[in-house]
N, C-alpha and C. Protein backbone atom coordinates (compact mmCIF):
# COMPACT_ATOMS: atom_id res chain seq x y z
N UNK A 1 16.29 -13.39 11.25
CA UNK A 1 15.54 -12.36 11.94
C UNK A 1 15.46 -11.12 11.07
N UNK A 2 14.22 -10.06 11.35
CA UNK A 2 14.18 -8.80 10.53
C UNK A 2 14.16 -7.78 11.50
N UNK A 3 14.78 -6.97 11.42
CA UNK A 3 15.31 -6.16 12.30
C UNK A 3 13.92 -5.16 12.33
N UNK A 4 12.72 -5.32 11.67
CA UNK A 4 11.60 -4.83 11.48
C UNK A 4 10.89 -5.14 13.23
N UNK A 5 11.53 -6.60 13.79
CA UNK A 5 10.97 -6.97 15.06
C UNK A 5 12.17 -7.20 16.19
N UNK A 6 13.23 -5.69 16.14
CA UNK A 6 14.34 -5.33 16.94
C UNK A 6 13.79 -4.58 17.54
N UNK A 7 14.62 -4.12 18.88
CA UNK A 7 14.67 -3.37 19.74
C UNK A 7 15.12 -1.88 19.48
N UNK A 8 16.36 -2.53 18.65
CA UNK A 8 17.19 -1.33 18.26
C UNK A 8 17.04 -0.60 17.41
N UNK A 9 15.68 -0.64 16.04
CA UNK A 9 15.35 -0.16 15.00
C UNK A 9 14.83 1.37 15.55
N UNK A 10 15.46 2.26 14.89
CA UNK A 10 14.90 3.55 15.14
C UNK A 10 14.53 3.77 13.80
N UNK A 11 12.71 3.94 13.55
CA UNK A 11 12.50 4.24 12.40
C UNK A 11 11.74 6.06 12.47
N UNK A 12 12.12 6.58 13.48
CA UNK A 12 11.93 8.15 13.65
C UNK A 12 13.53 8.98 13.30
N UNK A 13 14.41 8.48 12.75
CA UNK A 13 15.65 8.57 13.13
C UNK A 13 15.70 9.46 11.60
N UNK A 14 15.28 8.96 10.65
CA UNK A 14 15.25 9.71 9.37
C UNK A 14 13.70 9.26 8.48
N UNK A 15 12.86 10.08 8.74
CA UNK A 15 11.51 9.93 7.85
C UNK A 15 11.50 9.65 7.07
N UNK A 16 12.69 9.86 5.83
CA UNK A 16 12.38 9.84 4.28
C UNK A 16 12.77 8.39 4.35
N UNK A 17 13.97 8.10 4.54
CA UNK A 17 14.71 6.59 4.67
C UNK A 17 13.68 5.66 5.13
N UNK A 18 13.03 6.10 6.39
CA UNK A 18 11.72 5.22 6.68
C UNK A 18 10.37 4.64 5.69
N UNK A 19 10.62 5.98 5.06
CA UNK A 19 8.98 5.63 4.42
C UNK A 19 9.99 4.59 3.27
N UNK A 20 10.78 4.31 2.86
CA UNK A 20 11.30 3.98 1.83
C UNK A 20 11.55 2.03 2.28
N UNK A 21 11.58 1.96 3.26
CA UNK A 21 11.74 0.52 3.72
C UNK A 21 13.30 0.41 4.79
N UNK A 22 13.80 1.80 5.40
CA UNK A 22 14.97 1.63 6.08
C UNK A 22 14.86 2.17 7.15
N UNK A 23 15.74 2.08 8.46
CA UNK A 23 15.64 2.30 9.52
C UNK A 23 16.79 2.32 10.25
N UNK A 24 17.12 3.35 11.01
CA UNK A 24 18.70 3.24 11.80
C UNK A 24 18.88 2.61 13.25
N UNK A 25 19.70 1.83 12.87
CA UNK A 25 19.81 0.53 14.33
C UNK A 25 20.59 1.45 15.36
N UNK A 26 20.41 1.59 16.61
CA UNK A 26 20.51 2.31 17.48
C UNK A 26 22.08 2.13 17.81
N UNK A 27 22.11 0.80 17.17
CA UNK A 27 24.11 0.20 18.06
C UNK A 27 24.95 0.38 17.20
N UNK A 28 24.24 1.22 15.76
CA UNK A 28 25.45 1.61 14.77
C UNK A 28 25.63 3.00 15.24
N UNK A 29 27.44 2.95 15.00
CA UNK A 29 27.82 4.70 15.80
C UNK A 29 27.32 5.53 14.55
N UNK A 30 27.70 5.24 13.11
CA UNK A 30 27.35 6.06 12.30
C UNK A 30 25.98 6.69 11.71
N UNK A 31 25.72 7.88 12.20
CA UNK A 31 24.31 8.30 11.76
C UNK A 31 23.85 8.06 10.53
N UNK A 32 24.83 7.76 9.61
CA UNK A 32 24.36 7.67 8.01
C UNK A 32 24.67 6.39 7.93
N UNK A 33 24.55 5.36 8.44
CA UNK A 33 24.07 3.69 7.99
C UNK A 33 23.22 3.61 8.57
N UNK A 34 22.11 2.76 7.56
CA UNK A 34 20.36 3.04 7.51
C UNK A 34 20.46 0.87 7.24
N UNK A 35 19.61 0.60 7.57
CA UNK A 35 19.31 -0.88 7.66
C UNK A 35 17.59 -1.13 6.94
N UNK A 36 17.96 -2.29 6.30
CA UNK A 36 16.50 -2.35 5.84
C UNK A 36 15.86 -3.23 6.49
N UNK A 37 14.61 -2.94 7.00
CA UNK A 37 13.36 -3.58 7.77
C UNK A 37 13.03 -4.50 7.03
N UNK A 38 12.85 -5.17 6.15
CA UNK A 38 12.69 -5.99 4.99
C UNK A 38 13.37 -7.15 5.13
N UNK A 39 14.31 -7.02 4.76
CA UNK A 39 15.42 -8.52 4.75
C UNK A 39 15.48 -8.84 5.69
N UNK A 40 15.89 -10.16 5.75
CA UNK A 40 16.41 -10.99 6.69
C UNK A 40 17.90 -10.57 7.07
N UNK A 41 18.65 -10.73 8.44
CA UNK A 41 20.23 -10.58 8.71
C UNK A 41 20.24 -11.31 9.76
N UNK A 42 21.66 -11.16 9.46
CA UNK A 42 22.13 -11.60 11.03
C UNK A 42 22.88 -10.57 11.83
N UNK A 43 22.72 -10.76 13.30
CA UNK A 43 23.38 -9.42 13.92
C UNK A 43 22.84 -9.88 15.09
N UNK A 44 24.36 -9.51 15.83
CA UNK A 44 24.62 -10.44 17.21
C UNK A 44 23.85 -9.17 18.61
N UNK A 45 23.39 -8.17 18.27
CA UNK A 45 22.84 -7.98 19.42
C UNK A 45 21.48 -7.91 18.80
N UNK A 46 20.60 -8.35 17.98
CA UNK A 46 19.23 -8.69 18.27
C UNK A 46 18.45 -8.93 19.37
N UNK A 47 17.27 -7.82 19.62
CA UNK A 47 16.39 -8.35 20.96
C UNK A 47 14.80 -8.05 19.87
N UNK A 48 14.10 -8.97 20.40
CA UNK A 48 12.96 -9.12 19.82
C UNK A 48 12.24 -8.36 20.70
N UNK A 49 10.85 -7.48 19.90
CA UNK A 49 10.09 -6.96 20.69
C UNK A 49 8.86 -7.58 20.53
N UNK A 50 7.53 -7.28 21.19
CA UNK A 50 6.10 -7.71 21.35
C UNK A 50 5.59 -6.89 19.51
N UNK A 51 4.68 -8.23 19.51
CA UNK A 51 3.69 -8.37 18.33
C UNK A 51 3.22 -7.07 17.75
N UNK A 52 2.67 -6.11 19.14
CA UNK A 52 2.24 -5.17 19.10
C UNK A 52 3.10 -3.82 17.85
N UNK A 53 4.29 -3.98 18.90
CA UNK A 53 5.20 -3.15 18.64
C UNK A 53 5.59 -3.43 16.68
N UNK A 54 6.10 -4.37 16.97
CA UNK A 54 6.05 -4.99 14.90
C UNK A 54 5.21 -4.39 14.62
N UNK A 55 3.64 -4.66 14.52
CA UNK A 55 2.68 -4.16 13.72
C UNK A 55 2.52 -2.94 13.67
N UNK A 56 2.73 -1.92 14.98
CA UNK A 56 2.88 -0.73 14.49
C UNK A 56 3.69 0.16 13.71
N UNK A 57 5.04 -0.46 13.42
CA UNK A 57 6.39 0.02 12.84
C UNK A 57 5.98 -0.89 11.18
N UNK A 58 5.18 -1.60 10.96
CA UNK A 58 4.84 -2.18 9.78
C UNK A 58 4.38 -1.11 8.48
N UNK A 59 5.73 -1.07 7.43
CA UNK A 59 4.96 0.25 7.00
C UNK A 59 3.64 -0.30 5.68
N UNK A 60 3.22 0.79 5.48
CA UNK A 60 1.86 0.72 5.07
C UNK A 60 1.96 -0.08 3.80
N UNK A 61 0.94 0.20 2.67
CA UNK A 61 0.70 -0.96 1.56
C UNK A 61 1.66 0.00 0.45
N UNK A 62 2.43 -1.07 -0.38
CA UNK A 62 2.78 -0.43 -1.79
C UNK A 62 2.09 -0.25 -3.02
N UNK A 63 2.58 0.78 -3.59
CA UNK A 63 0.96 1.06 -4.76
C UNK A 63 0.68 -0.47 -5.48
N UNK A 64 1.65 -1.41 -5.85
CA UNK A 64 1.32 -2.18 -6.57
C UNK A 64 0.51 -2.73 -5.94
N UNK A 65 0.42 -3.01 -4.78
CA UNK A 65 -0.31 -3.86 -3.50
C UNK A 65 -1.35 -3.44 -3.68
N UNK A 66 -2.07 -1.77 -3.22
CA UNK A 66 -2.97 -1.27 -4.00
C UNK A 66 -4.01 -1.94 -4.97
N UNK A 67 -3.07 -1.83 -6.60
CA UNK A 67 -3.47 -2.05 -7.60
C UNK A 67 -4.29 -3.57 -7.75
N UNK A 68 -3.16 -4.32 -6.93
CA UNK A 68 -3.67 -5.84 -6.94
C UNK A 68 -4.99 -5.96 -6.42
N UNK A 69 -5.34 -5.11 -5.11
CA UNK A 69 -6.50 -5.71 -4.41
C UNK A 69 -7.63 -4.78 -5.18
N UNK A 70 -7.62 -3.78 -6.02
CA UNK A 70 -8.67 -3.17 -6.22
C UNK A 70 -9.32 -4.32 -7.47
N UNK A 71 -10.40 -4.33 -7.82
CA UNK A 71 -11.68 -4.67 -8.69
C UNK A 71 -11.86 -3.77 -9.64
N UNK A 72 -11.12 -3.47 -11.08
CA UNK A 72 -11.78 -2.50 -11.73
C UNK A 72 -13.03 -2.37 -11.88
N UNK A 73 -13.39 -1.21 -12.14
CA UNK A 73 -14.73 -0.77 -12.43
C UNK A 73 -15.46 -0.12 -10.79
N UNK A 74 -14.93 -1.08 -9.70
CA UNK A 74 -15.14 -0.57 -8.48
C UNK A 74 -14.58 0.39 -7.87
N UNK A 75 -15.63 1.52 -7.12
CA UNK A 75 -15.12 2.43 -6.07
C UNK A 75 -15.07 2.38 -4.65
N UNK A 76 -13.35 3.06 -4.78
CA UNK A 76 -13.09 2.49 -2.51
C UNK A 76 -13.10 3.82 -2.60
N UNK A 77 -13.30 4.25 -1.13
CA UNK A 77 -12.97 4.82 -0.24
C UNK A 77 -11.51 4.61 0.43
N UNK A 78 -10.65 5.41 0.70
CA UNK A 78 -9.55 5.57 0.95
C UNK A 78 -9.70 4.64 2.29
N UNK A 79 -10.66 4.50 3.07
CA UNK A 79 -10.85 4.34 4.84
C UNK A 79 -10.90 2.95 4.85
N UNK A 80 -11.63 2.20 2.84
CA UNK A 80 -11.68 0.84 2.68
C UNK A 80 -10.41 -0.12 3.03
N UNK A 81 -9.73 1.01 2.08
CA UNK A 81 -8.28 0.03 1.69
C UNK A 81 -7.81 0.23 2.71
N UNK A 82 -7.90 1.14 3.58
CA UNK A 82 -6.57 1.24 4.94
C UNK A 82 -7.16 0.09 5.48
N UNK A 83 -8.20 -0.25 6.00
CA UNK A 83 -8.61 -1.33 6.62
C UNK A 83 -8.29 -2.61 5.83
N UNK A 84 -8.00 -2.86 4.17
CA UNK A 84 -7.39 -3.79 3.76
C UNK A 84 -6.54 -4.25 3.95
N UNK A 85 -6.20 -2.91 4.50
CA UNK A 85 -4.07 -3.55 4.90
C UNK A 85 -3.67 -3.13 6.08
N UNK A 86 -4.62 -2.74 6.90
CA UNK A 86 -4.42 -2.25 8.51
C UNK A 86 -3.31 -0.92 8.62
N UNK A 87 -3.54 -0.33 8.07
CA UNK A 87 -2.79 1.06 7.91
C UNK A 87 -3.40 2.13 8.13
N UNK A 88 -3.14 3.22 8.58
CA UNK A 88 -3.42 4.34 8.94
C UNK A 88 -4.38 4.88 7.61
N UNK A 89 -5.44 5.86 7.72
CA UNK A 89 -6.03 6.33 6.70
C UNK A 89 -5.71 7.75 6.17
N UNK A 90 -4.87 8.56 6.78
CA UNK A 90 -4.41 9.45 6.22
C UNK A 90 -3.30 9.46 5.27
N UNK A 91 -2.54 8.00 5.75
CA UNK A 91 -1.41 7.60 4.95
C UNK A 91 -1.76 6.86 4.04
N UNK A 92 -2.52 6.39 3.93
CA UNK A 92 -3.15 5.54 2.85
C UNK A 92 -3.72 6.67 1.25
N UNK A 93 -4.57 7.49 2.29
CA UNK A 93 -5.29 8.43 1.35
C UNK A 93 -4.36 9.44 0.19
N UNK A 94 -3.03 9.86 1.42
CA UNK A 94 -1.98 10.66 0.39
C UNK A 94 -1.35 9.78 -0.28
N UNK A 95 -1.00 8.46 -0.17
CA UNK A 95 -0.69 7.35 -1.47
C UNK A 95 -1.48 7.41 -2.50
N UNK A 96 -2.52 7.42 -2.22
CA UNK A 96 -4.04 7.21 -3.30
C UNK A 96 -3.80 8.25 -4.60
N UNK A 97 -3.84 9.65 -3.43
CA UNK A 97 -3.74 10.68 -4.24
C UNK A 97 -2.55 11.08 -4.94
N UNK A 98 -1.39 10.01 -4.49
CA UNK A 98 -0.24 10.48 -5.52
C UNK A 98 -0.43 9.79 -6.33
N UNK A 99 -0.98 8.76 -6.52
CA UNK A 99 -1.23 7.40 -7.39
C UNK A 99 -1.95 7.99 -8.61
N UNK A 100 -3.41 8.90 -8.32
CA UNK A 100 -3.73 9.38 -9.10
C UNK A 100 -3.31 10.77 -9.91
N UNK A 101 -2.45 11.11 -9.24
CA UNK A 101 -1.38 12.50 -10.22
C UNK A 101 -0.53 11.50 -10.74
N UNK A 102 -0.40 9.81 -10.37
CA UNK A 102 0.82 9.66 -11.44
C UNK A 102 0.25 8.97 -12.65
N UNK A 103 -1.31 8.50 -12.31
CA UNK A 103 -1.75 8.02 -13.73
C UNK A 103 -2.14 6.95 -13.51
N UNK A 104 -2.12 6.11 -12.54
CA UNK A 104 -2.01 4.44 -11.78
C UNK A 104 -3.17 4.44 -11.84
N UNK A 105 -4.05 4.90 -10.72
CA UNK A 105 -5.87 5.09 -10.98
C UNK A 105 -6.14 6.26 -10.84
N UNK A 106 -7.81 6.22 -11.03
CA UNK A 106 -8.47 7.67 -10.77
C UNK A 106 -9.33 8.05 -9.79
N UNK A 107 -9.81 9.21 -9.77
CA UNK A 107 -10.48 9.34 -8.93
C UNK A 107 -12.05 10.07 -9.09
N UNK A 108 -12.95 9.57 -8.48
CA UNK A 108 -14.40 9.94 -8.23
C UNK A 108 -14.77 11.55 -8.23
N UNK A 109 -13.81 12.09 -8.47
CA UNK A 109 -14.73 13.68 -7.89
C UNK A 109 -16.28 13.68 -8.14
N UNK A 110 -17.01 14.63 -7.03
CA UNK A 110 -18.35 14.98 -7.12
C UNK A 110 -18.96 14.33 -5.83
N UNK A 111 -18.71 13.40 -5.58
CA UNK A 111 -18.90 12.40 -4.00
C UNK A 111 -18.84 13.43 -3.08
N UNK A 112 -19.38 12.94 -1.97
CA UNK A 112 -19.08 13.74 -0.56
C UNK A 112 -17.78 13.29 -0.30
N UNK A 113 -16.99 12.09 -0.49
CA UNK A 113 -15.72 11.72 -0.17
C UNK A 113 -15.21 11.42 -1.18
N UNK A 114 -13.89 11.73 -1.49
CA UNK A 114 -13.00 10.97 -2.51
C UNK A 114 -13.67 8.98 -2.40
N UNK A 115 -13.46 9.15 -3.87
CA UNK A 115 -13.65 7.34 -4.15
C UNK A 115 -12.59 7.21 -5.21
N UNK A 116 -11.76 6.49 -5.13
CA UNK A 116 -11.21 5.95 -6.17
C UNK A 116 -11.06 4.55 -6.62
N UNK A 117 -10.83 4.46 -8.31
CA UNK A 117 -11.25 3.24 -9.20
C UNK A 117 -10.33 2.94 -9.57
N UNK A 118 -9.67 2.07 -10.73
CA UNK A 118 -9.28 1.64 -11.85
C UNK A 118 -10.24 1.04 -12.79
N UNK A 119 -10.42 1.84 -14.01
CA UNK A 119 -11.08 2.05 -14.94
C UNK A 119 -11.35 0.45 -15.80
N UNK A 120 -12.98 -0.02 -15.44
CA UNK A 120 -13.05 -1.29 -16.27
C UNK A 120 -12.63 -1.24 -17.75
N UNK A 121 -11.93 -2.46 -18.24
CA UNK A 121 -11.66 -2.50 -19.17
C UNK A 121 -12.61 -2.81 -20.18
N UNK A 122 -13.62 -1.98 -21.50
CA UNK A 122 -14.02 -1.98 -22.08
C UNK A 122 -13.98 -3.32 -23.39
N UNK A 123 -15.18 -3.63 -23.37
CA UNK A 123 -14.56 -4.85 -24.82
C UNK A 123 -15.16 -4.80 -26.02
N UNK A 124 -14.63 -4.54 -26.91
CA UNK A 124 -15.46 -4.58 -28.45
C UNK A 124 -16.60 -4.88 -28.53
N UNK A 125 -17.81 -4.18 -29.10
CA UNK A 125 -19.20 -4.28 -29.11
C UNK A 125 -19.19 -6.41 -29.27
N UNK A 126 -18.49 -6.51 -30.54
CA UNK A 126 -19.05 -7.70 -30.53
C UNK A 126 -18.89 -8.77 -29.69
N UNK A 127 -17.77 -8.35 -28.93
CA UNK A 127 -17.34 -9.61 -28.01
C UNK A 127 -18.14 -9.55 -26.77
N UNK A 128 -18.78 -8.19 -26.11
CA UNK A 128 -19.39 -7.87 -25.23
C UNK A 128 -20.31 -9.00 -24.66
N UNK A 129 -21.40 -9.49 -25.11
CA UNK A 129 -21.71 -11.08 -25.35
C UNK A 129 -21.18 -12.05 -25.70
N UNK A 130 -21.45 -12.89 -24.23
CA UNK A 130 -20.88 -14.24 -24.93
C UNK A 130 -21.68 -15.41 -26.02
N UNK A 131 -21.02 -15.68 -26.96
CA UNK A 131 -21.84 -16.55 -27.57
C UNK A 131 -23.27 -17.00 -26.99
N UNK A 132 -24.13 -17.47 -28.06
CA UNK A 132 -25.13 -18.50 -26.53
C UNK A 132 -25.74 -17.88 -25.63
N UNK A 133 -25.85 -16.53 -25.54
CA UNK A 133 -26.46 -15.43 -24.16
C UNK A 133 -27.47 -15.06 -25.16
N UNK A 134 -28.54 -14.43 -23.66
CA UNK A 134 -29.63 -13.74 -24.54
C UNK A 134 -28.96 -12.48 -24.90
N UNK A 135 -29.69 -12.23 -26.41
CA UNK A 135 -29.28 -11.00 -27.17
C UNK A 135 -31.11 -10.25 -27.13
N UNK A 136 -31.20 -9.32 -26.76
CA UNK A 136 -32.59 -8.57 -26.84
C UNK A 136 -32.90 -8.09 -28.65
N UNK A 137 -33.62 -8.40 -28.96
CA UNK A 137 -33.66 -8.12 -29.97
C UNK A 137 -33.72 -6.93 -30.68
N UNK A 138 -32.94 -6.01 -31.57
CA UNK A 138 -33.02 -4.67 -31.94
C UNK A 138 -34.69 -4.00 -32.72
N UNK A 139 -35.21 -2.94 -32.30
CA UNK A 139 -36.01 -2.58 -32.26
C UNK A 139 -35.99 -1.88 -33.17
């Protein structure tokens, strides 16, 4: 079982610990043991909650996760990807934008909305064509 679909998971209990993948189980006396939503355990007072409840305590996408689903050369919208991964779009969007102060991808300025890319990878004039393709002839 993942204590991600407990009863007892308080993930309002400490924000930072939360966003990080941890959560404080309600039946530990000590305020400073934090449990990770992630792993699998065992633990004898487990109560399972509704589907609902999981998916909302599901935290959002990790940048690598991100990185995987984007298409270089293509621009999302922050509102795209939240809907990629069923996550909130404000939380999505301040990921985006730390992503791009850390160098991971970039971003669109000039749009009516932020768009952000990862930059197609460019290929040597000559390889640009593949063998065997039409070449237009130079003028």
């Amino acid at each position: 079982m993942r204590c991600l679909s407990c009863k007892h998971l308080d993930l309002k209990h400490n924000a930072q610990m939360s966003r990080h993948g941890f959560g404080h189980c309600k039946k530990e006396e000590r305020n400073y043991v934090h449990v990770s939503i992630k792993n699998e355990r065992e633990c004898a007072s487990f109560e399972e909650v509704d589907q609902a409840t999981v998916g909302k305590r599901s935290p959002g996408p990790l940048p690598s996760q991100i990185v995987e689903s984007m298409t270089p050369g293509y621009r999302y919208r922050a509102d795209q990807i939240a809907a990629k991964f069923h996550a909130k779009c404000p939380e999505v969007h301040a990921l985006l934008r730390k992503m791009v102060d850390d160098g991971v991808i970039q971003s669109a300025r000039g749009a009516r909305d932020s768009r952000y890319f990862i930059p197609a990878t460019e290929l040597p004039r000559d390889e640009s064509i593949a063998p065997g393709a039409y070449r237009p002839e130079a003028k």
